[in-house]
C-alpha atoms as a PDB file:
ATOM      1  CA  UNK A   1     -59.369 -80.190  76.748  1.00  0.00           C
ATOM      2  CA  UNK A   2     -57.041 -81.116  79.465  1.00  0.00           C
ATOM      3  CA  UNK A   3     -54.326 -78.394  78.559  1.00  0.00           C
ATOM      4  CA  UNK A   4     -57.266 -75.716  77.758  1.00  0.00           C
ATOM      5  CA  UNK A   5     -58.499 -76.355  81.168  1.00  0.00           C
ATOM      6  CA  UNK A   6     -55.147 -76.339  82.963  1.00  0.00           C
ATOM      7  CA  UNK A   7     -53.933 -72.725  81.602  1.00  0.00           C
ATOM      8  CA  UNK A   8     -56.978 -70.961  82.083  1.00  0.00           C
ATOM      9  CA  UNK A   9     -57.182 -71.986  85.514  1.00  0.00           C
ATOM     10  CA  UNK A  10     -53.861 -71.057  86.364  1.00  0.00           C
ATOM     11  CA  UNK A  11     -52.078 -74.475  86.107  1.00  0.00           C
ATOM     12  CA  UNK A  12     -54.197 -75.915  88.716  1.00  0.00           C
ATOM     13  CA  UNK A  13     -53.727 -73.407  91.801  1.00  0.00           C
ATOM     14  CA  UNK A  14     -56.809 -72.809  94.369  1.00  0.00           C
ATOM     15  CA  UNK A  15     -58.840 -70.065  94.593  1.00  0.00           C
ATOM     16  CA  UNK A  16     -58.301 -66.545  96.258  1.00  0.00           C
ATOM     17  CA  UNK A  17     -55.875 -67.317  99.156  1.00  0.00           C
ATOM     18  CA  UNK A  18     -56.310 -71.169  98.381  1.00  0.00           C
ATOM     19  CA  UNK A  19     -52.838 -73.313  98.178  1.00  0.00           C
ATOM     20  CA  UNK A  20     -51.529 -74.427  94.623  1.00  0.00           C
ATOM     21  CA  UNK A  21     -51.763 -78.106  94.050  1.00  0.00           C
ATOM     22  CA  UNK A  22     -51.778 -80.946  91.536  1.00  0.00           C
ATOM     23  CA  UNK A  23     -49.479 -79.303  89.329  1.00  0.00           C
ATOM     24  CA  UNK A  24     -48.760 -80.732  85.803  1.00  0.00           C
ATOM     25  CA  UNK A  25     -45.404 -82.245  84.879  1.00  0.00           C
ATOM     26  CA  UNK A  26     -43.359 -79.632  83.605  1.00  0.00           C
ATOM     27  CA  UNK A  27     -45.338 -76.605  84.516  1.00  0.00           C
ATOM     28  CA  UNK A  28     -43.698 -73.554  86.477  1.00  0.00           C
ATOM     29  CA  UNK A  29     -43.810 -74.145  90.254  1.00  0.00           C
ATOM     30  CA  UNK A  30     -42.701 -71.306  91.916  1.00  0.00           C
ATOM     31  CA  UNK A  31     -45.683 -68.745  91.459  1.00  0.00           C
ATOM     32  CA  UNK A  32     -45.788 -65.074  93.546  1.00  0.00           C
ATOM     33  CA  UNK A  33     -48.212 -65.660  96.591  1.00  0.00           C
ATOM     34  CA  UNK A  34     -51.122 -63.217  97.215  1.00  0.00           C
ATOM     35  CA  UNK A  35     -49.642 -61.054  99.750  1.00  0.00           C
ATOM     36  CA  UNK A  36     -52.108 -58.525 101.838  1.00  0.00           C
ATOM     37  CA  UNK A  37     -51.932 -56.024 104.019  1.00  0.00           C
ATOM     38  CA  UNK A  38     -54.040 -55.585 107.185  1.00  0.00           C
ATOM     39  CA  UNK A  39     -54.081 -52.118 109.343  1.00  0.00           C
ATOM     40  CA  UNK A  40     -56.278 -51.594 112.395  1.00  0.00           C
ATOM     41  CA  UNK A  41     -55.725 -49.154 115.278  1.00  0.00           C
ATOM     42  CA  UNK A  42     -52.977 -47.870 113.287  1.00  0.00           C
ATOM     43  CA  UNK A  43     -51.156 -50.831 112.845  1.00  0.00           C
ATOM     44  CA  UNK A  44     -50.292 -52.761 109.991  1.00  0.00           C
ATOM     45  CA  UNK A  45     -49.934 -56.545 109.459  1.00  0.00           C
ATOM     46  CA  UNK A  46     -48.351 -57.532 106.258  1.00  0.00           C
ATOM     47  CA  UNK A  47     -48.122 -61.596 105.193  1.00  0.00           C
ATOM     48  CA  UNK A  48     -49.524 -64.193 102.764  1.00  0.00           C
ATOM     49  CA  UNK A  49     -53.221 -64.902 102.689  1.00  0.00           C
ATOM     50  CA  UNK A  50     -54.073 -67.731 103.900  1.00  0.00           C
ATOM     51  CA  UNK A  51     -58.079 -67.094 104.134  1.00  0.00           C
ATOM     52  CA  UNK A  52     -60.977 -64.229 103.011  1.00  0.00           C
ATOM     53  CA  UNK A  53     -64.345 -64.124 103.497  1.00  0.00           C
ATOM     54  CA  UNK A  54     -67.431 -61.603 104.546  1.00  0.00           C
ATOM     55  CA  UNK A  55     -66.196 -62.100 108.083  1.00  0.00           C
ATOM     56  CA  UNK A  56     -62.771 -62.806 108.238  1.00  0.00           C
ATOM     57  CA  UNK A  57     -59.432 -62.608 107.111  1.00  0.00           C
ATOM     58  CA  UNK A  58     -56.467 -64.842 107.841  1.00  0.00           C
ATOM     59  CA  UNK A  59     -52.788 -63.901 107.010  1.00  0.00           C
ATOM     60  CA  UNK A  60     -49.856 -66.040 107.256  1.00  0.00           C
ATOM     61  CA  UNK A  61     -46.989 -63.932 108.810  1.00  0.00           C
ATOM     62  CA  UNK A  62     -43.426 -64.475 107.457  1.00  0.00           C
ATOM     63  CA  UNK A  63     -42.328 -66.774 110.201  1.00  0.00           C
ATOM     64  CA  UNK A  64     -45.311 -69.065 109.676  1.00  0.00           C
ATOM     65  CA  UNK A  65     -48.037 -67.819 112.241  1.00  0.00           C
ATOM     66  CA  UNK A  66     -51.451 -67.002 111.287  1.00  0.00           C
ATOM     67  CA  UNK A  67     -53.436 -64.331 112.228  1.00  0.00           C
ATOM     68  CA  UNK A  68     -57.258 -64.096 111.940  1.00  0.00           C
ATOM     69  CA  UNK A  69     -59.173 -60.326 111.964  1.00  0.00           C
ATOM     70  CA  UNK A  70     -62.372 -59.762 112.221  1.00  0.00           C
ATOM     71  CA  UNK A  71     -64.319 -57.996 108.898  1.00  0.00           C
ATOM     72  CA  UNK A  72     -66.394 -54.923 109.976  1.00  0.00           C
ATOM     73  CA  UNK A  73     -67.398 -53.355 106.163  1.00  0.00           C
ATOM     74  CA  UNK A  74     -64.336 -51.349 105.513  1.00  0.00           C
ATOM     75  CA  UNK A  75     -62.871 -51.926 108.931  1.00  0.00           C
ATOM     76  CA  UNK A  76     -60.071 -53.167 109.393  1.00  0.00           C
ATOM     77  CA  UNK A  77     -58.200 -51.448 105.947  1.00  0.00           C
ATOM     78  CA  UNK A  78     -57.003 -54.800 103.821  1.00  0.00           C
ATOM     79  CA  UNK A  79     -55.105 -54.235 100.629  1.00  0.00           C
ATOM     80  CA  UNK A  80     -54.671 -57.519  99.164  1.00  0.00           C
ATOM     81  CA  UNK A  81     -51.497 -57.663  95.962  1.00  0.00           C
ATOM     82  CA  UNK A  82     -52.524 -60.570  93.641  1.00  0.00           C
ATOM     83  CA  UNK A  83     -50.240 -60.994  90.789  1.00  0.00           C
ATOM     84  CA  UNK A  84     -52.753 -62.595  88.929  1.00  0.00           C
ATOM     85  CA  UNK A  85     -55.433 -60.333  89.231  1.00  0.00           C
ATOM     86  CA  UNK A  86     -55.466 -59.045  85.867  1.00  0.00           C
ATOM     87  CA  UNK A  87     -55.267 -62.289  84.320  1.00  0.00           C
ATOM     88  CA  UNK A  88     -58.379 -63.236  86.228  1.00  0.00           C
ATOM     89  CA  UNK A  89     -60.250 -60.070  84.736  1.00  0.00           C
ATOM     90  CA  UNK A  90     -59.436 -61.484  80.987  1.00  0.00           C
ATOM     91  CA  UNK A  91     -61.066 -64.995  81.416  1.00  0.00           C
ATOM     92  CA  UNK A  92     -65.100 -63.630  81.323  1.00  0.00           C
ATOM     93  CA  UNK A  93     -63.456 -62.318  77.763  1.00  0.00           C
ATOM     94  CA  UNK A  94     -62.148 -65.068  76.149  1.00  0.00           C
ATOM     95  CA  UNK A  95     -64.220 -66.874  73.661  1.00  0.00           C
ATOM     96  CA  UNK A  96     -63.797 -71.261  73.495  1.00  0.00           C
ATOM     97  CA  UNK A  97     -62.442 -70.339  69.850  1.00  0.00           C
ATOM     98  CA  UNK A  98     -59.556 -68.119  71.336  1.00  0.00           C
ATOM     99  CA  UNK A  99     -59.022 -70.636  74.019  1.00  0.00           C
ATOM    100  CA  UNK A 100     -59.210 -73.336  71.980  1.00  0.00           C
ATOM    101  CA  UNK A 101     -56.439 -70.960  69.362  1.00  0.00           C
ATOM    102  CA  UNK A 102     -54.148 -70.167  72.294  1.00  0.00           C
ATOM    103  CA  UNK A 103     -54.303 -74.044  73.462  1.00  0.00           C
ATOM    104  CA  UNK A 104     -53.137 -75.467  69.674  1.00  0.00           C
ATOM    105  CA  UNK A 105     -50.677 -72.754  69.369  1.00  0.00           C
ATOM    106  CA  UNK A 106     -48.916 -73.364  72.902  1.00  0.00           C
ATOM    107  CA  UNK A 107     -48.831 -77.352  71.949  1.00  0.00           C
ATOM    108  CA  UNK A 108     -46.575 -76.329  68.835  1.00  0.00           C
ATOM    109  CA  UNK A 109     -43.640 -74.858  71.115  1.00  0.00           C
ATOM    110  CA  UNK A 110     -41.539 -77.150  72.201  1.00  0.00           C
END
């Protein structure tokens, strides 16, 4: 159950915006970040997300600073680029027998 529960979390990875950690021996470490885009008053931020919520968003800006904006509804305009999103959209699909199929297949490969 171990292996089922590592791959369809991700290989152990937080949440939305959340740092990786705990990784398994032998599983890929280098993974694209979740990147977003921020533009208020005409000007746009661009980093790695560090934080969302109903209130707040937090970016991490290339050279390592953060910046925090405040969440209005739709203002300021955020455009967030997961790479994982439409991985994320499959799990509610999956079944425990095509989990558990996927999970005794990927054991074989060596």
């Amino acid at each position: 159950m171990k292996t089922e529960n590592f791959w369809v979390s991700g290989g152990g990875g937080g949440g939305r915006g959340g740092r990786g950690g705990g990784e398994e021996e032998g599983a890929a470490t280098s993974r694209k970040p979740v990147t977003v885009s921020v533009t208020q008053s005409g000007q746009k931020f661009e980093g790695v997300l560090g934080r969302i919520d109903e209130f707040n968003i937090t970016l991490i800006h290339p050279d390592g600073t953060s910046r925090t904006f405040r969440r209005n509804g739709e203002v300021p305009r955020i455009d967030i680029q997961d790479p994982r999103e439409a991985h994320r959209k499959l799990l509610p699909l999956y079944t425990d027998k095509d989990i558990h199929d996927v999970t005794a297949y990927l054991v074989t490969i060596k």
